[in-house]
Protein backbone atom coordinates (compact mmCIF):
# COMPACT_ATOMS: atom_id res chain seq x y z
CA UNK A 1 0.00 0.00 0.00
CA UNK A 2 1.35 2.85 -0.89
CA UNK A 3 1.86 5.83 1.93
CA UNK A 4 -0.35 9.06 2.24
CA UNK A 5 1.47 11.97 1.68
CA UNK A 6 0.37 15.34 3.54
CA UNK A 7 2.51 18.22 2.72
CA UNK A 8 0.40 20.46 5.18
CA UNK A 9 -1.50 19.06 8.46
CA UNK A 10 -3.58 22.32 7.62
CA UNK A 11 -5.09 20.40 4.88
CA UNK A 12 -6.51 17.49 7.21
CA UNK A 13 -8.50 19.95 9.65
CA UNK A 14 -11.59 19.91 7.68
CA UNK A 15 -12.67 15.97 9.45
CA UNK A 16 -10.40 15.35 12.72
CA UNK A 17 -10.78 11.69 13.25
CA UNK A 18 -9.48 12.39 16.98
CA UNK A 19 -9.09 14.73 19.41
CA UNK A 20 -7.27 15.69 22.54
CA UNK A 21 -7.87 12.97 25.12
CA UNK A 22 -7.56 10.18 22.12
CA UNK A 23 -5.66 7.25 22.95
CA UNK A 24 -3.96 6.10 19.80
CA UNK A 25 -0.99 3.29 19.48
CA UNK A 26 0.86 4.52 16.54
CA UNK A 27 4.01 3.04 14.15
CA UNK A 28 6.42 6.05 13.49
CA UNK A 29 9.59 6.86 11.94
CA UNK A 30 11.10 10.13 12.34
CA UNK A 31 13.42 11.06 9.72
CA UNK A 32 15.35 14.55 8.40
CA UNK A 33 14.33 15.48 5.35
CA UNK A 34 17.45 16.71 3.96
CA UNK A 35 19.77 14.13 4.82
CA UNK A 36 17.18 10.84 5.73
CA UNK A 37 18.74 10.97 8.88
CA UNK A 38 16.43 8.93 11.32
CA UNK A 39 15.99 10.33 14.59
CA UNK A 40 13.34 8.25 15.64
CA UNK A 41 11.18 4.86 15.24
CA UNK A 42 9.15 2.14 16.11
CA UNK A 43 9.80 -0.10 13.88
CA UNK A 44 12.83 -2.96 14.33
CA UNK A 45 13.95 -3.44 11.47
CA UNK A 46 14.18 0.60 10.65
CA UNK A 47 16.45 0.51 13.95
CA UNK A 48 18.89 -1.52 12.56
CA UNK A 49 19.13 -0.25 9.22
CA UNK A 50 19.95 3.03 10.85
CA UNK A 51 22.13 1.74 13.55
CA UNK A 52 19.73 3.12 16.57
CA UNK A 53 18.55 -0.57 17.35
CA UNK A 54 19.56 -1.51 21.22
CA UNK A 55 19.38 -4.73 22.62
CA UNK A 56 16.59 -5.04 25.55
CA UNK A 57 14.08 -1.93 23.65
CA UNK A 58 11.04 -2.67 23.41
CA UNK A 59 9.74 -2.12 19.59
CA UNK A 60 6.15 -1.77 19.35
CA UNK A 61 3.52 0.56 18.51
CA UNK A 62 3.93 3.72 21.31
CA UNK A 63 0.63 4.98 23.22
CA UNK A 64 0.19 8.32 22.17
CA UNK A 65 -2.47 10.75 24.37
CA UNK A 66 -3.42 12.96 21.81
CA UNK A 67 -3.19 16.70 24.04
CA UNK A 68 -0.28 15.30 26.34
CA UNK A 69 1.83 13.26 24.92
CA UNK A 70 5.31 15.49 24.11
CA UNK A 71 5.17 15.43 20.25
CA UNK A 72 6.27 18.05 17.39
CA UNK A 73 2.94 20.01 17.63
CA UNK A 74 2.96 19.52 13.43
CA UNK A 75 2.94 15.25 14.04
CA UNK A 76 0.13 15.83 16.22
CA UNK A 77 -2.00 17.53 14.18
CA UNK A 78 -1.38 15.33 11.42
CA UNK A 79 -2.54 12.36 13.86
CA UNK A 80 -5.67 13.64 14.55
CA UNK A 81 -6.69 13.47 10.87
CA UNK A 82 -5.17 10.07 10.01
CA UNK A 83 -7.36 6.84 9.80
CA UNK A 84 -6.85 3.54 11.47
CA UNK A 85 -4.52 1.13 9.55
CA UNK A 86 -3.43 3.73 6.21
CA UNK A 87 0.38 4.51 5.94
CA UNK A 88 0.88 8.07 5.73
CA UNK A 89 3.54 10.14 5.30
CA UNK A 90 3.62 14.23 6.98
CA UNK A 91 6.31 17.04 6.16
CA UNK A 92 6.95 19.07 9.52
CA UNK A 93 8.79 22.42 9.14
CA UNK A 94 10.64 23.64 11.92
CA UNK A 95 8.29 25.71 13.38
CA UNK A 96 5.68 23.26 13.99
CA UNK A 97 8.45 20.97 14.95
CA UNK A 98 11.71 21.71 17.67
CA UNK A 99 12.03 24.98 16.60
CA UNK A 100 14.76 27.08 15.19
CA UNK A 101 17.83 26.67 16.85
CA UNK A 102 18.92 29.04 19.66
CA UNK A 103 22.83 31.05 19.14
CA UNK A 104 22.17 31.16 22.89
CA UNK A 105 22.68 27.37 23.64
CA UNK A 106 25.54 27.08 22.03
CA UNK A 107 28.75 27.28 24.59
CA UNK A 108 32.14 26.75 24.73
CA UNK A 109 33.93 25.10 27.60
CA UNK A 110 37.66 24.93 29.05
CA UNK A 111 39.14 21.37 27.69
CA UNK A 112 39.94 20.98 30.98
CA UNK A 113 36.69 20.56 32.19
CA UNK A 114 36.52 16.82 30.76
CA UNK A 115 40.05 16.01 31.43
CA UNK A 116 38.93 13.72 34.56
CA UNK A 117 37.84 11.23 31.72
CA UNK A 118 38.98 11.89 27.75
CA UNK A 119 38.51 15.22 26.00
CA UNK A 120 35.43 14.59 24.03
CA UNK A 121 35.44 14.68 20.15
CA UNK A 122 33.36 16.40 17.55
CA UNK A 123 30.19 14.31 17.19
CA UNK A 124 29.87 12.72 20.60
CA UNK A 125 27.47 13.40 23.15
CA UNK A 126 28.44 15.30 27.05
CA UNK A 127 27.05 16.53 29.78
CA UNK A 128 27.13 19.42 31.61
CA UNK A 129 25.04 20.62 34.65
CA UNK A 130 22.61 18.04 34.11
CA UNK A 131 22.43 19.44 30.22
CA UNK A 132 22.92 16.84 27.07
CA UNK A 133 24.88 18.15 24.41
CA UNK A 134 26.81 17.67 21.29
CA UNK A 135 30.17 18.65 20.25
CA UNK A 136 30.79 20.87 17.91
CA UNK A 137 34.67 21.42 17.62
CA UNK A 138 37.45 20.56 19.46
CA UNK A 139 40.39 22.82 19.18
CA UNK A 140 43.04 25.82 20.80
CA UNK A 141 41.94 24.19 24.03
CA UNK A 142 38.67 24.96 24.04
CA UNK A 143 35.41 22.82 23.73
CA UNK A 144 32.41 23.88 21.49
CA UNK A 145 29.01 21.91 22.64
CA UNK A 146 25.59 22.43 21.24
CA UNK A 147 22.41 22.21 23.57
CA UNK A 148 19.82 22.65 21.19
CA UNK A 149 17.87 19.52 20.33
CA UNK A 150 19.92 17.61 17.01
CA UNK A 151 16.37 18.14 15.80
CA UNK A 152 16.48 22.14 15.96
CA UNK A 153 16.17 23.67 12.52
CA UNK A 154 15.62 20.76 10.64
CA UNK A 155 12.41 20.01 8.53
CA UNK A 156 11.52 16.39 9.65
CA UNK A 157 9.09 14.28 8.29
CA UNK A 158 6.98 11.53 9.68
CA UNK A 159 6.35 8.07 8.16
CA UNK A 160 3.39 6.62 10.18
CA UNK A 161 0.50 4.48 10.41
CA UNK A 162 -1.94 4.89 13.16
CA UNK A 163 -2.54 0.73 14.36
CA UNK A 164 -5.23 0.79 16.81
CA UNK A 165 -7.53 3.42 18.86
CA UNK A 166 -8.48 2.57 22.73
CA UNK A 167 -12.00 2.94 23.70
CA UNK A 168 -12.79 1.72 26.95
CA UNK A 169 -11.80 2.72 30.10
CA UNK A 170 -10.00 -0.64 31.73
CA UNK A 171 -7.93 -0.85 28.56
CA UNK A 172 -6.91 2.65 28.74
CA UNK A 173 -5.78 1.87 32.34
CA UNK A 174 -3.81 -1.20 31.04
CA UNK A 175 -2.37 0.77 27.93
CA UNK A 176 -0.76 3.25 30.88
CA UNK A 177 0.40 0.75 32.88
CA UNK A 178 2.17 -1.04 30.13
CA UNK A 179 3.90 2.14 29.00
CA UNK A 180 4.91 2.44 32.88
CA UNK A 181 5.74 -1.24 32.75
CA UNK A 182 6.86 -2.13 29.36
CA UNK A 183 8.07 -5.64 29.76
CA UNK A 184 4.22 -6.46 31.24
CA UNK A 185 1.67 -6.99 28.59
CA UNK A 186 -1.05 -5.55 28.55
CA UNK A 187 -3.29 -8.60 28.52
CA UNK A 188 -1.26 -9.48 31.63
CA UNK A 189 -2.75 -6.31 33.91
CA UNK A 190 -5.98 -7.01 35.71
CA UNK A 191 -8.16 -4.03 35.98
CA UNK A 192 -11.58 -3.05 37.99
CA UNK A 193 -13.25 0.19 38.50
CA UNK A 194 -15.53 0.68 40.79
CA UNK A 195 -17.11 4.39 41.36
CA UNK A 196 -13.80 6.55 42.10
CA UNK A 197 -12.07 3.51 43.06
CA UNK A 198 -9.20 1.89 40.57
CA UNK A 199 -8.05 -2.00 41.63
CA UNK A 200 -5.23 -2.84 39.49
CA UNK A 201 -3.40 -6.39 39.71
CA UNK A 202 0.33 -6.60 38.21
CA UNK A 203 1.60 -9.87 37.45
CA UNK A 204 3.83 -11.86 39.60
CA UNK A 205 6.88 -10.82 38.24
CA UNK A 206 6.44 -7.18 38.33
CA UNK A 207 7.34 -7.54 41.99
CA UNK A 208 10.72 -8.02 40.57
CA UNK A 209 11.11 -4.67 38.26
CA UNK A 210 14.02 -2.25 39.50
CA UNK A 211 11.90 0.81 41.06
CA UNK A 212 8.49 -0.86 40.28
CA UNK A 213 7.02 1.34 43.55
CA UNK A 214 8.28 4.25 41.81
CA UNK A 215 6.49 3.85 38.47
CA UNK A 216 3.22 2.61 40.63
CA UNK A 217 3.41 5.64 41.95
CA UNK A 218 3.83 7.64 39.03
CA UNK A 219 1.05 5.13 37.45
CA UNK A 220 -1.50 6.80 39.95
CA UNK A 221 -1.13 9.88 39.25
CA UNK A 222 -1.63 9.53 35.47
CA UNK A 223 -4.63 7.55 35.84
CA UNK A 224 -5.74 10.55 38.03
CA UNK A 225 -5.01 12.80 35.45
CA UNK A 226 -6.25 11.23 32.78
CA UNK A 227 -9.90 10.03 34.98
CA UNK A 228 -10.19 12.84 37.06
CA UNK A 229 -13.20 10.87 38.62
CA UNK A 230 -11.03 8.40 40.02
CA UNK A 231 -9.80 9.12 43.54
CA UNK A 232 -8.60 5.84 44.89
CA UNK A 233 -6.21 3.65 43.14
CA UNK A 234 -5.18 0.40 44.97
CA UNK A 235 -2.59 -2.41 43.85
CA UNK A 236 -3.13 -6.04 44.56
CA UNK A 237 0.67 -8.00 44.85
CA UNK A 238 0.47 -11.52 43.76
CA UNK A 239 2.50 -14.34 44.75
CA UNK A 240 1.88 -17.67 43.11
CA UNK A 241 3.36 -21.12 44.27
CA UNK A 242 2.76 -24.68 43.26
CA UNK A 243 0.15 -26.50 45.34
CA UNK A 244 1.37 -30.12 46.60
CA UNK A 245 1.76 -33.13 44.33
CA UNK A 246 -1.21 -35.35 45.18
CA UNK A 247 -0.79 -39.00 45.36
CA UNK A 248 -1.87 -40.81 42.20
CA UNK A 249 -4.55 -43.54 42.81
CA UNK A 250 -3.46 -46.67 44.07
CA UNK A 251 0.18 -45.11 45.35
CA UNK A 252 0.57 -44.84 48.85
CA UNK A 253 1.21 -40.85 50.15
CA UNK A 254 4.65 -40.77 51.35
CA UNK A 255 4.98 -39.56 55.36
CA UNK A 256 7.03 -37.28 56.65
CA UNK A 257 10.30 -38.67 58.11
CA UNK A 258 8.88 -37.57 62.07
CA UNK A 259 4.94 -39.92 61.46
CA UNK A 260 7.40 -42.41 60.03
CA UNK A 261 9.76 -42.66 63.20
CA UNK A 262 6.91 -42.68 65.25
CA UNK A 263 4.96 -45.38 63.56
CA UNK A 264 8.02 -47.49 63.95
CA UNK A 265 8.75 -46.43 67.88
CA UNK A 266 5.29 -47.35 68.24
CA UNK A 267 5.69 -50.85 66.24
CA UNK A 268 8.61 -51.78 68.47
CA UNK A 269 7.09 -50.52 71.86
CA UNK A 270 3.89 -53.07 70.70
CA UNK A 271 6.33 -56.19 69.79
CA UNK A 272 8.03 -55.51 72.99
CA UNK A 273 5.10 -55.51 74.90
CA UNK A 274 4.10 -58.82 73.16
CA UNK A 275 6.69 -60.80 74.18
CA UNK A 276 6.80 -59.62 77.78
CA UNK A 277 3.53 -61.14 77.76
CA UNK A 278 4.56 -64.40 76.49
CA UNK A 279 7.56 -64.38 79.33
């Protein structure tokens, strides 16, 4: 099938198929449109072709909140006028995207400053007071980095095919605790509602998740936010364990070693008794 190509998100305003509030799981790639540079994707096999793909990501449709999630404002509205299942393709100028870039955020630095590890090199990635940034030039010992977003400036455009849509409720719950959770399914999240009340059920092996209290936590309070009628949110642990082997018919059960050694004491103390009797 070929792709949908929309120069202008302008020109799909006429019919939104969705609005803010929609909860959309959506394939992506987001690519430069000067140099095909991808920046961004869903997609696996686009990951690996472009040398982004990272052993242990997960690479799946991504839940999109139309209205909240952080997207180029240009993607967005090109999202709300897409239908389920059609490829489309959406050209996103700067403006609508990251945004010029800013002179300001541009800085040099003392080489010194990053002689604790290796003096970094044009290309790679540093940070500095909790900033991400790329270097720019290296040279006269000095140490050009650039904090504007690689994306800054750049026209980008969006291959991308909305999958699915998510009506009710419960699965809207479990779509936000699987983007808390990605390595639980979906499928795998027990959910009730009840009133202003919100019972959720992880599997077993969420228990085991580095900083899964943290991210139930944070799970709450997007639930809230999203169902402002919901108050209470509780979470059920569950532990599972085998339940005992029973006997198979005609086998007899197997005693623990203490009946056993009292069975026999008892045995002995009757024979003994016998044959004091017959003395």
């Amino acid at each position: 099938m070929a792709p949908v190509r929309v120069k202008s998100p302008v020109q799909i305003h006429s019919e939104l198929a969705f609005e803010d509030g929609s909860f959309i799981y959506v394939d992506y790639t987001e690519k430069d449109k000067e140099d095909n540079r991808v920046y961004e994707t869903t997609l696996e096999d686009v990951a690996k072709s472009a040398g982004l793909h990272r052993e242990g990501d997960t690479y799946e449709p991504r839940l999109i909140i139309l209205g909240q999630t952080a997207i180029p404002k240009g993607f967005e509205e090109a999202l709300k006028g897409a239908e389920v299942g059609k490829q489309m393709t959406v050209e996103v100028p700067p403006e609508k995207a990251y945004g010029e870039k800013d002179p300001r955020k541009t800085k040099h630095y003392s080489a010194r400053a990053f002689e604790r590890n290796e003096v970094p090199r044009p290309g790679s990635h540093v940070e500095v007071d909790g900033q991400i940034g790329t270097v720019l030039s290296v040279g006269g010992g000095r140490v050009l980095v650039d904090f504007n977003d690689p994306r800054a400036g750049r026209t980008l455009i969006y291959d991308f095919t909305v999958r699915s849509v998510v009506e009710k409720q419960e699965d809207k719950v479990r779509a936000l605790a699987h983007r808390r959770l990605p390595s639980i399914k979906s499928d795998d999240v027990v959910v009730i509602l009840d009133g202003n009340a919100c019972t959720i059920q992880l599997p077993e092996k969420a228990n085991l998740l580095n900083d899964v209290q943290y991210q139930k936590a944070a799970l709450a309070r997007e639930i809230n936010k999203n169902f402002p009628g919901i108050t209470t949110v509780h979470f059920v642990d569950t532990f599972l364990f085998k339940p005992p082997e029973q006997p198979k018919e005609g086998e007899a059960s197997e005693k623990p070693a203490s009946e056993q050694a009292v069975e026999k004491t008892d045995k002995e103390k009757g024979a003994s008794e016998k044959t004091s009797d017959k003395l």
